[in-house]
C-alpha atoms as a PDB file:
ATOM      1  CA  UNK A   1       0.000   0.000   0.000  1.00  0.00           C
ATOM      2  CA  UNK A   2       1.308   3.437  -1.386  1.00  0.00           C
ATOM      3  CA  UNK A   3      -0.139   6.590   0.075  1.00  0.00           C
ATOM      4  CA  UNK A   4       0.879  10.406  -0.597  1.00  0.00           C
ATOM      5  CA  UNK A   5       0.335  11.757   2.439  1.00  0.00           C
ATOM      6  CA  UNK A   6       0.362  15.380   2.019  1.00  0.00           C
ATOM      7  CA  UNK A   7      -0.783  16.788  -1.675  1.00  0.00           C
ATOM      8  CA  UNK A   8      -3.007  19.860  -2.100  1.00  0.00           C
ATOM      9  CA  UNK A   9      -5.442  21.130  -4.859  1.00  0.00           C
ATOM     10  CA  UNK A  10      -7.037  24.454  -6.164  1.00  0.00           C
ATOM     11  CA  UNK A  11      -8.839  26.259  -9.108  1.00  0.00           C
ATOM     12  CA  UNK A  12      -6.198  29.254  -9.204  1.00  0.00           C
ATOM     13  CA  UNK A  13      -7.250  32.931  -8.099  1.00  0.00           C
ATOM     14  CA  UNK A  14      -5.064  35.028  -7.562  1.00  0.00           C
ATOM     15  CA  UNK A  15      -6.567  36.745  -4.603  1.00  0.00           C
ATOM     16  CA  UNK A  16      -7.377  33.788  -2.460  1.00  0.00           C
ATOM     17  CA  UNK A  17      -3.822  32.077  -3.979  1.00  0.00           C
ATOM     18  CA  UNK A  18      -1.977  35.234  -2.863  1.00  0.00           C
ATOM     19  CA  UNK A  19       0.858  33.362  -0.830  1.00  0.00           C
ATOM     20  CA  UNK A  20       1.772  32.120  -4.681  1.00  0.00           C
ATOM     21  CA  UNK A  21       4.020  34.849  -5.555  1.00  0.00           C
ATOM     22  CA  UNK A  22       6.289  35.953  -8.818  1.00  0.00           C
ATOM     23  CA  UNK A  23       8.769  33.988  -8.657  1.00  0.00           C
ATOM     24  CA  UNK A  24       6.204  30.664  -8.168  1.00  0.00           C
ATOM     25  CA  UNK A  25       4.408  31.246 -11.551  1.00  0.00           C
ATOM     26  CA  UNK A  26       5.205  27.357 -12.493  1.00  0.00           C
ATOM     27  CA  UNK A  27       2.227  26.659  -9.784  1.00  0.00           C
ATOM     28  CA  UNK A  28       0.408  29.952 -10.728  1.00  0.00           C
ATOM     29  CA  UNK A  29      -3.178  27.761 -12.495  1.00  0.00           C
ATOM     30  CA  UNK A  30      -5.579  24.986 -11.254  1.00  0.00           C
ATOM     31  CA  UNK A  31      -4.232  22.424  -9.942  1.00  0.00           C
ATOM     32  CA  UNK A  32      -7.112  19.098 -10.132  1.00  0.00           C
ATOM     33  CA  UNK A  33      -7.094  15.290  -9.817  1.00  0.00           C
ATOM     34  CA  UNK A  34      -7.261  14.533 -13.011  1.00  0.00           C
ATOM     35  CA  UNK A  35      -3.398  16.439 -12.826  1.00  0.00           C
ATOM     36  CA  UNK A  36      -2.324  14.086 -10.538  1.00  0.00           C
ATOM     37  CA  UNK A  37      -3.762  11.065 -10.815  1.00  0.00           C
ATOM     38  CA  UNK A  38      -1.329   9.331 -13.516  1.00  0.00           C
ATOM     39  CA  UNK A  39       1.619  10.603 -11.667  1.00  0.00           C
ATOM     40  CA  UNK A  40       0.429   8.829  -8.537  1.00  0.00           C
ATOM     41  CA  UNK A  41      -0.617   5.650 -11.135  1.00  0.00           C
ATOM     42  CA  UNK A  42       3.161   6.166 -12.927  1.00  0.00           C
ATOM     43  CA  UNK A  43       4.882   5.658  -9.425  1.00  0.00           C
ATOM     44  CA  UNK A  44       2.527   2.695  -8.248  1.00  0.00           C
ATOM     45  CA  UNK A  45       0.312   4.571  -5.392  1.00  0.00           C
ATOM     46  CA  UNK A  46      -2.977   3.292  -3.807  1.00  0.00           C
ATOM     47  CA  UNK A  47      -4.191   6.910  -3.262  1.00  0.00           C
ATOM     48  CA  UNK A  48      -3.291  10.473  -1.625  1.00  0.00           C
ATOM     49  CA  UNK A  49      -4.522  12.831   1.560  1.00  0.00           C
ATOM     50  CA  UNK A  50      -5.451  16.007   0.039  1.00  0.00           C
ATOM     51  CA  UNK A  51      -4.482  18.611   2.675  1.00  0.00           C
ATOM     52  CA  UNK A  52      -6.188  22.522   2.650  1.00  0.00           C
ATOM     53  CA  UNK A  53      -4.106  25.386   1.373  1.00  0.00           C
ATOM     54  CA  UNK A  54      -6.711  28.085   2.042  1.00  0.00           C
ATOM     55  CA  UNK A  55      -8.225  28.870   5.711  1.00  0.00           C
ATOM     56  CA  UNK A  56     -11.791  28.614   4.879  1.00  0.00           C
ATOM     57  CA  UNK A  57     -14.602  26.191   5.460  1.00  0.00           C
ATOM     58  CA  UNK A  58     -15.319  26.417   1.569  1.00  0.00           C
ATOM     59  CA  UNK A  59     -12.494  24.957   0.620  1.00  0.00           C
ATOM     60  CA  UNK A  60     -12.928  22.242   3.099  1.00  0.00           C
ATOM     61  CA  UNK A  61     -16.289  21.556   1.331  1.00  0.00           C
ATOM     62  CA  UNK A  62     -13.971  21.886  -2.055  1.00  0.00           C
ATOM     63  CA  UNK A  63     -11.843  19.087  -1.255  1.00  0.00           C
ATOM     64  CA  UNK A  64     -14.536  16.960   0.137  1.00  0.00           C
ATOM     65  CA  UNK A  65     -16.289  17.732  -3.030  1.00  0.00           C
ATOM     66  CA  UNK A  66     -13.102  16.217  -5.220  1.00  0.00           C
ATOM     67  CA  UNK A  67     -12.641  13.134  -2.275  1.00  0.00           C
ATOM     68  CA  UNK A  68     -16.528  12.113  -3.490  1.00  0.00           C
ATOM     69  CA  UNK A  69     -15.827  12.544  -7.003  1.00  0.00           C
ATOM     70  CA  UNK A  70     -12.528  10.599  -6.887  1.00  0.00           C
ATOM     71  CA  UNK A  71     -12.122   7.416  -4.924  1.00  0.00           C
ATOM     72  CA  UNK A  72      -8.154   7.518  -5.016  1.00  0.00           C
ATOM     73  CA  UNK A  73      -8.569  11.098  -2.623  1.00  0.00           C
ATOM     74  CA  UNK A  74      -8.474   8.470   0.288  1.00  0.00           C
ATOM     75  CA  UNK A  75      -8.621  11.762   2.873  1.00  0.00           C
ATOM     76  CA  UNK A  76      -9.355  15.188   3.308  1.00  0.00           C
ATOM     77  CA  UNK A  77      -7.275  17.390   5.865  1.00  0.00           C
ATOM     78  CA  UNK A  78      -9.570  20.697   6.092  1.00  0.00           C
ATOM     79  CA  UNK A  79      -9.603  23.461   7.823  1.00  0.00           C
ATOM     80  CA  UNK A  80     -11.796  25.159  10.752  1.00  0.00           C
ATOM     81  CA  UNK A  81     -11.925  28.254  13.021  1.00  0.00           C
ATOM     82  CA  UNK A  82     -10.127  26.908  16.369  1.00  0.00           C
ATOM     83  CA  UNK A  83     -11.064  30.184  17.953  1.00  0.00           C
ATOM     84  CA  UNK A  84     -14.899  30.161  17.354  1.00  0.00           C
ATOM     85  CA  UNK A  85     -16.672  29.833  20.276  1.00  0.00           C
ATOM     86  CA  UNK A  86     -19.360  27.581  18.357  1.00  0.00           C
ATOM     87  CA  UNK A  87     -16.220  25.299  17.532  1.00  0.00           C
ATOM     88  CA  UNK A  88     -17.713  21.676  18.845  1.00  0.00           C
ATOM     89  CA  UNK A  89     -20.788  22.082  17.101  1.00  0.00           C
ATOM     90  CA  UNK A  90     -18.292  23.014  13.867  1.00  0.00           C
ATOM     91  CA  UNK A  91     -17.254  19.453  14.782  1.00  0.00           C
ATOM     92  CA  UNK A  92     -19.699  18.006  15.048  1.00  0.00           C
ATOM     93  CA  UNK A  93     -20.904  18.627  11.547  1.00  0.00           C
ATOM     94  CA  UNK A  94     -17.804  17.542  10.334  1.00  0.00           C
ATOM     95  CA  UNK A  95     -17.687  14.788  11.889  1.00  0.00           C
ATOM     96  CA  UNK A  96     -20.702  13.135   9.592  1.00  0.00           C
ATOM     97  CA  UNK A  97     -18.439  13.249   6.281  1.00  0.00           C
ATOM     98  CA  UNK A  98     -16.722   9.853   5.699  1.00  0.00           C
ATOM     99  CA  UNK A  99     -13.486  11.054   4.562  1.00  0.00           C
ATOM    100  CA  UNK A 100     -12.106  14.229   6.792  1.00  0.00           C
ATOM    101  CA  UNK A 101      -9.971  12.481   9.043  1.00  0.00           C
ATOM    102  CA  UNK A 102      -8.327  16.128  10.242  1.00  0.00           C
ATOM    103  CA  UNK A 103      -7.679  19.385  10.296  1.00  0.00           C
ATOM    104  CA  UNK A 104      -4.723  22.479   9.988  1.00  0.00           C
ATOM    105  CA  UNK A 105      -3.769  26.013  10.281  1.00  0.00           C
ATOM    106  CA  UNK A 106      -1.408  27.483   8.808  1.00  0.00           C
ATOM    107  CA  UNK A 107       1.002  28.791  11.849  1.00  0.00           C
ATOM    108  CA  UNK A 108       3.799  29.848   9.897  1.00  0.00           C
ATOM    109  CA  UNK A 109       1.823  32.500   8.545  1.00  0.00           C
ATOM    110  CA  UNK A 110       0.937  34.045  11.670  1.00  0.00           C
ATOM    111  CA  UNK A 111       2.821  36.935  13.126  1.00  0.00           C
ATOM    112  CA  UNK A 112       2.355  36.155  16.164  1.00  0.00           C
ATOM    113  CA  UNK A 113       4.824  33.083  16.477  1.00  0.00           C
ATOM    114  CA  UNK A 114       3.218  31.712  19.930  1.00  0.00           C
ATOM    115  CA  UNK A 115      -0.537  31.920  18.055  1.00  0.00           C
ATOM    116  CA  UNK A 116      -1.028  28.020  18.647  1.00  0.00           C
ATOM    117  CA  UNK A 117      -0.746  29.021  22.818  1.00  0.00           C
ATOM    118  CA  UNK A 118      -3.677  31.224  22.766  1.00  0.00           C
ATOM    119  CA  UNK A 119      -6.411  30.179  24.982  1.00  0.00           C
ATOM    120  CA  UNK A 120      -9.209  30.302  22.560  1.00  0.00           C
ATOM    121  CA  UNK A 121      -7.504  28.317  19.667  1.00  0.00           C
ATOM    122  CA  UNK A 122      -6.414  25.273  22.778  1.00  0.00           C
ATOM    123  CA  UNK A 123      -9.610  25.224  23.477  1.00  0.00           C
ATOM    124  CA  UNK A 124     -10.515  24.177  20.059  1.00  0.00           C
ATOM    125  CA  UNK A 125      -7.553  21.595  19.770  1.00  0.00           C
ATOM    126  CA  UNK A 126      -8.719  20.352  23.222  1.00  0.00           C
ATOM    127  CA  UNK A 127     -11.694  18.999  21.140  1.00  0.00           C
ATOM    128  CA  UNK A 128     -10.639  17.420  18.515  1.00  0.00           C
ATOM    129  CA  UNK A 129      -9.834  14.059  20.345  1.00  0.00           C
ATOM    130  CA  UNK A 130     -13.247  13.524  20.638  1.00  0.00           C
ATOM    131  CA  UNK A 131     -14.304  13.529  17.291  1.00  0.00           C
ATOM    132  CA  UNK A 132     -10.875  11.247  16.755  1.00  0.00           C
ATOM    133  CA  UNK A 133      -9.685  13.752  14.082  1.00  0.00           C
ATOM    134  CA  UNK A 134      -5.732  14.498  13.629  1.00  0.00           C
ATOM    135  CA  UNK A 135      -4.369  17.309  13.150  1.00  0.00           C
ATOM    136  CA  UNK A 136      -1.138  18.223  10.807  1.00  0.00           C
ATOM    137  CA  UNK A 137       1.023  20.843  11.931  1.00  0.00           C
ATOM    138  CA  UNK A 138       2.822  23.460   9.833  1.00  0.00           C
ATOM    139  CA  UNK A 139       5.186  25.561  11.470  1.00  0.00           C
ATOM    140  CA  UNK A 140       8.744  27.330  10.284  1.00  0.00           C
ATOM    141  CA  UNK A 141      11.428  28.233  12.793  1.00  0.00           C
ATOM    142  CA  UNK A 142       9.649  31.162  14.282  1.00  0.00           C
ATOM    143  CA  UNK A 143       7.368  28.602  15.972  1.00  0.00           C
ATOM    144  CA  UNK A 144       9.963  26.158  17.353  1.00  0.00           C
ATOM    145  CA  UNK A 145      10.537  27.457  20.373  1.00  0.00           C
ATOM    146  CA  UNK A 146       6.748  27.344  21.204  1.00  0.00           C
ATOM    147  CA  UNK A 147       5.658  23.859  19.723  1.00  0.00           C
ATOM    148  CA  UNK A 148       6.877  21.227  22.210  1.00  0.00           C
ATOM    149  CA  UNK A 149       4.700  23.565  25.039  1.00  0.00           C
ATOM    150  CA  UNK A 150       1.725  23.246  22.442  1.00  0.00           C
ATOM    151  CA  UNK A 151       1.730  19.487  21.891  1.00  0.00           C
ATOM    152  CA  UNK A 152       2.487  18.555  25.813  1.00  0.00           C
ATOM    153  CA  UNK A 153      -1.115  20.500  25.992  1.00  0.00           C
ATOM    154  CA  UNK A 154      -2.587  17.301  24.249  1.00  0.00           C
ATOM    155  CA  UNK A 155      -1.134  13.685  24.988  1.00  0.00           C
ATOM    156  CA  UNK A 156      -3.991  12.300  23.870  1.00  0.00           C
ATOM    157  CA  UNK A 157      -4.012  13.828  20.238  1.00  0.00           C
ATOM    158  CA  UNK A 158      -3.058  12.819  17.336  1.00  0.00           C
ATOM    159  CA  UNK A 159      -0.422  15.357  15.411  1.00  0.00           C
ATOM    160  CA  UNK A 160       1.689  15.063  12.594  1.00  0.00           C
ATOM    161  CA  UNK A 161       4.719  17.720  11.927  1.00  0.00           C
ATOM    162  CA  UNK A 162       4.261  18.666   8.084  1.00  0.00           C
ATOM    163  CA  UNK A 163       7.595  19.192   6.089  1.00  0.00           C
ATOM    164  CA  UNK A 164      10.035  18.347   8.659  1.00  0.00           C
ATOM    165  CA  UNK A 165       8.958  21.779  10.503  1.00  0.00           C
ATOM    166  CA  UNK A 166      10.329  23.274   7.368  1.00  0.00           C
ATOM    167  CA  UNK A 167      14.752  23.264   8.408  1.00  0.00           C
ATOM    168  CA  UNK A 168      16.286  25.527   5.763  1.00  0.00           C
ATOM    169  CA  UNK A 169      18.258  23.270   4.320  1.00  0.00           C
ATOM    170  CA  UNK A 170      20.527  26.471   2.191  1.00  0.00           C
ATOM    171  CA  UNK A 171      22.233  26.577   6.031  1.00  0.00           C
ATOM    172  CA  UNK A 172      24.154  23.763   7.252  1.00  0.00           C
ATOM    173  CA  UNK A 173      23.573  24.380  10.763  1.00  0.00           C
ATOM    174  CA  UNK A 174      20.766  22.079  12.024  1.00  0.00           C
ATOM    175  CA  UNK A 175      21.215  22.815  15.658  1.00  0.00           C
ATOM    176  CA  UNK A 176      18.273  24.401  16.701  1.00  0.00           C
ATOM    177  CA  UNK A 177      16.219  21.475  14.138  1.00  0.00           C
ATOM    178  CA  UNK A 178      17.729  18.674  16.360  1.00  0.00           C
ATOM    179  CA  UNK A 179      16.884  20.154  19.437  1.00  0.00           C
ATOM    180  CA  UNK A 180      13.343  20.969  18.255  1.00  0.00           C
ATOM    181  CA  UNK A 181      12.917  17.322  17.383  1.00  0.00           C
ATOM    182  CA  UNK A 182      14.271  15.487  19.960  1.00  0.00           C
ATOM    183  CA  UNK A 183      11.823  17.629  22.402  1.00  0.00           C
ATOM    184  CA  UNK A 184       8.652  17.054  20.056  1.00  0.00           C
ATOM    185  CA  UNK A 185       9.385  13.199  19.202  1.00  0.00           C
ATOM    186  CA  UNK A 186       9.652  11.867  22.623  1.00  0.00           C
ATOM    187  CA  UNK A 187       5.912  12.505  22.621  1.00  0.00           C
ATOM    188  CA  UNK A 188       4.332   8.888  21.269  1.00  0.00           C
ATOM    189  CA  UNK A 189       1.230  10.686  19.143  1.00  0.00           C
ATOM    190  CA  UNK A 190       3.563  12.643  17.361  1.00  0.00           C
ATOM    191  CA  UNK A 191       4.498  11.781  13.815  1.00  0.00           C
ATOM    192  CA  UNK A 192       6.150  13.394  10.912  1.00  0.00           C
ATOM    193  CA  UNK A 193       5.794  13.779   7.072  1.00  0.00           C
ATOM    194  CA  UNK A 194       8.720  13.607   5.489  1.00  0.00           C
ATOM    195  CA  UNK A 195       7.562  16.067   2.693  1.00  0.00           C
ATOM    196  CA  UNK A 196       8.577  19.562   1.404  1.00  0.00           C
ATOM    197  CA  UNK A 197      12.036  19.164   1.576  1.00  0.00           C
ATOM    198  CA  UNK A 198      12.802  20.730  -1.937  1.00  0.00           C
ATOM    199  CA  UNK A 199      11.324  23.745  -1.647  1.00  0.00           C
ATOM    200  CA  UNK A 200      13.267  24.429   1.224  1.00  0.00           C
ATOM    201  CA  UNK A 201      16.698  24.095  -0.781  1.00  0.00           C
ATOM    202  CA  UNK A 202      17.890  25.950  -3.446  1.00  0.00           C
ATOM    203  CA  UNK A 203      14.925  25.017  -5.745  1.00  0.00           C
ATOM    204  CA  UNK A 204      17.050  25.143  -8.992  1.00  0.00           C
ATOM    205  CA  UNK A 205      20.625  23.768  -7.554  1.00  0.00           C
ATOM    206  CA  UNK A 206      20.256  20.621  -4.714  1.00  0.00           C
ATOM    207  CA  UNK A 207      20.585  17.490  -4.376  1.00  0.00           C
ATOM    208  CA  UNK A 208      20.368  14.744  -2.097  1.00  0.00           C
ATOM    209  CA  UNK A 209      23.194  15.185   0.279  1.00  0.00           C
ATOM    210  CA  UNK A 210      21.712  18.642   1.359  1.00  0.00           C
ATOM    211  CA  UNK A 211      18.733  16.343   2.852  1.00  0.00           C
ATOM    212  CA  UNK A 212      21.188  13.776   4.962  1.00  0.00           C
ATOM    213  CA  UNK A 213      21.651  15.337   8.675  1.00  0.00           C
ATOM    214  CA  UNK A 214      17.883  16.415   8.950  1.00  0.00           C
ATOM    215  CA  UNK A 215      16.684  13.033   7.935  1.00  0.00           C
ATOM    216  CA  UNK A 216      19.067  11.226   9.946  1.00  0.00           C
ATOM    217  CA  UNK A 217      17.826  13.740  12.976  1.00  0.00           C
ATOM    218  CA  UNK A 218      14.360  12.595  12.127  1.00  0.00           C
ATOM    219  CA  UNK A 219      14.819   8.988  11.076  1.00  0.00           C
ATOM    220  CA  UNK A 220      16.571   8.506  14.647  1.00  0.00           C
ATOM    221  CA  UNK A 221      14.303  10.451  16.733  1.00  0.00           C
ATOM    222  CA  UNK A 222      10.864   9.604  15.282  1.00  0.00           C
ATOM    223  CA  UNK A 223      11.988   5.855  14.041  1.00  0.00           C
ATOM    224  CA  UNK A 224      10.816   4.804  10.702  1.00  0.00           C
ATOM    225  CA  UNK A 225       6.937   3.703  12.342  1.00  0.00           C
ATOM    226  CA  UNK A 226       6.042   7.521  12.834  1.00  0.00           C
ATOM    227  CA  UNK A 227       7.431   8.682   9.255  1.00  0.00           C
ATOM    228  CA  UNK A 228       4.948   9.288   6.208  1.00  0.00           C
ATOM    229  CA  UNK A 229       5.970  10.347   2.827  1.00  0.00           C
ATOM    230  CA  UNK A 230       4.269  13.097   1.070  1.00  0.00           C
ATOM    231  CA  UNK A 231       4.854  15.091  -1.854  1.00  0.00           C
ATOM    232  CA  UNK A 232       4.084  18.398  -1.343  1.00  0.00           C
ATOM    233  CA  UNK A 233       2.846  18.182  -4.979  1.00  0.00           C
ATOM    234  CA  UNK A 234       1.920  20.673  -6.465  1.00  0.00           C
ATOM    235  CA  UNK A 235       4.291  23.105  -4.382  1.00  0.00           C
ATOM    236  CA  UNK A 236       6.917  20.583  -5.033  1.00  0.00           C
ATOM    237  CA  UNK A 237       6.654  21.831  -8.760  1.00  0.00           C
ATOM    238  CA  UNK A 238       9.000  24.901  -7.810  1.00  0.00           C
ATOM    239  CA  UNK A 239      12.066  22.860  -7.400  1.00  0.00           C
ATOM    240  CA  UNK A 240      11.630  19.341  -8.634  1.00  0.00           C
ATOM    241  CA  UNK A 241       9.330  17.057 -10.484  1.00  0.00           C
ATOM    242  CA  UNK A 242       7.117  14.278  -9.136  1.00  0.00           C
ATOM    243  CA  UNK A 243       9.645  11.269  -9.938  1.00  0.00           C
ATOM    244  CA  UNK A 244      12.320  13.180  -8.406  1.00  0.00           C
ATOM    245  CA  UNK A 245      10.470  13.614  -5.026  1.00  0.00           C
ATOM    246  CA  UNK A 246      10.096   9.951  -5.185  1.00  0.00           C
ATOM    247  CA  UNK A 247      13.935   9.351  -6.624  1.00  0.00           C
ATOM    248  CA  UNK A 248      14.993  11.368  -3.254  1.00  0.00           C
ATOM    249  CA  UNK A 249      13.133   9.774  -0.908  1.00  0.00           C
ATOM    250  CA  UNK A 250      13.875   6.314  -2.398  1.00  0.00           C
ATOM    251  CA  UNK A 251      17.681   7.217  -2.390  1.00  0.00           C
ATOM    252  CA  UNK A 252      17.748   7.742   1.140  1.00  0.00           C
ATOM    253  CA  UNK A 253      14.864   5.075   2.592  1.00  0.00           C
ATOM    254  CA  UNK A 254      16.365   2.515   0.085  1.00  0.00           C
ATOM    255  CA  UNK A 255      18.346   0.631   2.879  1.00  0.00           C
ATOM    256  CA  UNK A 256      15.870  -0.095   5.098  1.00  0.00           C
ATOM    257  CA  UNK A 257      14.241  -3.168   5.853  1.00  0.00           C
ATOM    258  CA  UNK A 258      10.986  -3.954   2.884  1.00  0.00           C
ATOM    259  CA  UNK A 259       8.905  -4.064   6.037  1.00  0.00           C
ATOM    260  CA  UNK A 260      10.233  -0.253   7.189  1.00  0.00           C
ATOM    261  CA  UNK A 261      10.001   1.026   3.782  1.00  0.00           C
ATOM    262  CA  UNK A 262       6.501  -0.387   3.478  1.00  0.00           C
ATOM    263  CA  UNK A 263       5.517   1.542   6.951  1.00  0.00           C
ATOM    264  CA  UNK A 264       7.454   4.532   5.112  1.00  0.00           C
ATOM    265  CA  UNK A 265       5.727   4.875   2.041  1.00  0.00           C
ATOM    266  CA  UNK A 266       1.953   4.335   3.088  1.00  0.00           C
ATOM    267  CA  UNK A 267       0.879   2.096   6.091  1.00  0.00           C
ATOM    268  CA  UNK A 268       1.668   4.507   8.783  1.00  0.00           C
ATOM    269  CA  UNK A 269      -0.315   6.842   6.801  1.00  0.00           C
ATOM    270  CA  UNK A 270      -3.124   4.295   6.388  1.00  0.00           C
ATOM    271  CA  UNK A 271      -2.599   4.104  10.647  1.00  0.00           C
ATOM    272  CA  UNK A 272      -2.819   7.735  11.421  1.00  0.00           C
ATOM    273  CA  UNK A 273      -5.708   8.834   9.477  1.00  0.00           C
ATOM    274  CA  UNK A 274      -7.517   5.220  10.183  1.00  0.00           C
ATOM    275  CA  UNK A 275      -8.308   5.272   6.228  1.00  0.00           C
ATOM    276  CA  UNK A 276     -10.285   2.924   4.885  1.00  0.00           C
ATOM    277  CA  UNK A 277      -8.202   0.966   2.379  1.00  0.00           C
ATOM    278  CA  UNK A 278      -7.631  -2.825   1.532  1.00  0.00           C
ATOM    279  CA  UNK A 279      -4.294  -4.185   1.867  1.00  0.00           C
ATOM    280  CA  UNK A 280      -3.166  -6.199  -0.737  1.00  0.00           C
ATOM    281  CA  UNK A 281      -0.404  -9.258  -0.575  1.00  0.00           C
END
């Protein structure tokens, strides 16, 4: 079982895609399943987790919408107000569509780095156990120093680290990343996708020994059994191409055990988001 944990998808405006600057015009149009889907047939996957890109409720609906129409969407990862004081019944409504296993904000856009601390917004994440959805966390290096507080708030839910917590990996000084992630990955329900690593290189001049120390950081820390690869596609698109994602992350995974790389590549996905999927032998 092959599952792309982290992909995203949008019908292009350039108002609600504002984040897409200038210099990203390669991702600067719709982006749809029917884009995807023989890429993800090309490199043998069962399906892929599409994850929000845009803080509304509408979008959630939008990638519900696209999980309905196309059976290899095996998850939706929306998005909700935390800090609405009607948040449980929010919920609760969500809670009656098959596929949204979870939810995330975007924290590294915030300017207030300690945003996920507020009491309102806890309060929110305090209730998401309940409804057993995850929740996927995306956070730069503004937030590190506030994170491990955040998730010691909730030992009983689920959270995944998107992107590695986003290292720059131009620098060569990982210090501050392997003390961030030895604090967060003592905690059990805390897993990591091993996605977006490209974009935070040199998009036109990397390669695969610029990846090394932050994997091995997270490899050790995490072990392989609370890894998930994801492709970031289509943000990936700035700095490499689907088969390279997969070339990279098959470079560096390729000497573990079949039953580790198998864990890698999709059943610790299939765990975390409890997705309903068959397992072939």
């Amino acid at each position: 079982m092959k599952i792309d944990s982290h992909q995203h998808f949008w019908k292009y405006d350039p108002v609600k895609e504002a984040w897409i600057t200038p210099e990203m015009a390669v991702i600067q149009k719709d982006f749809l399943p029917q884009d995807v889907e023989p890429l993800l047939s090309q490199n043998n996957f069962d399906g892929c987790i599409a994850v929000q890109a845009d803080q509304s409720e509408n979008e959630t609906h939008f990638l519900l919408q696209l999980a309905d129409e196309n059976d290899f969407i095996k998850a939706v990862v929306g998005w909700v107000d935390f800090k609405d004081p009607n948040i449980e019944e929010r919920l609760e409504y969500f809670s009656g569509f098959k596929k949204l296993k979870g939810f995330r904000h975007i924290f590294q856009a915030e300017t207030n780095p300690e945003f996920m601390l507020q009491t309102d917004f806890c309060n929110g994440i305090d209730k998401l156990a309940k409804y057993n959805f995850t929740y996927d966390i995306l956070i730069g290096p503004q937030q590190w120093p506030f994170i491990g507080e955040f998730i010691n708030k909730f030992p009983k839910q689920r959270f995944v680290i998107d992107h590695l917590a986003k290292p720059d990996f131009k620098k060569s000084d990982f210090t501050a990343f392997e003390k961030m992630v030895c604090a967060i990955a003592k905690n059990p329900n805390v897993f990591c996708k091993v996605s977006g690593l490209v974009t935070e290189a040199h998009w036109h001049n990397w390669k695969p020994e610029d990846f090394k120390t932050a994997l091995d950081i997270i490899t050790e820390n995490f072990s392989i059994n609370r890894l998930m690869f994801g492709s970031d596609w289509p943000v990936c698109l700035l700095s490499a191409t689907y088969p390279e994602v997969i070339a990279l992350m098959e470079h560096y995974f390729s000497s573990f055990s079949v039953t580790d790389q198998d864990a890698f590549w999709g059943n610790n996905a299939v765990s975390f988001y409890n997705l309903e999927v068959s397992f072939f032998t």
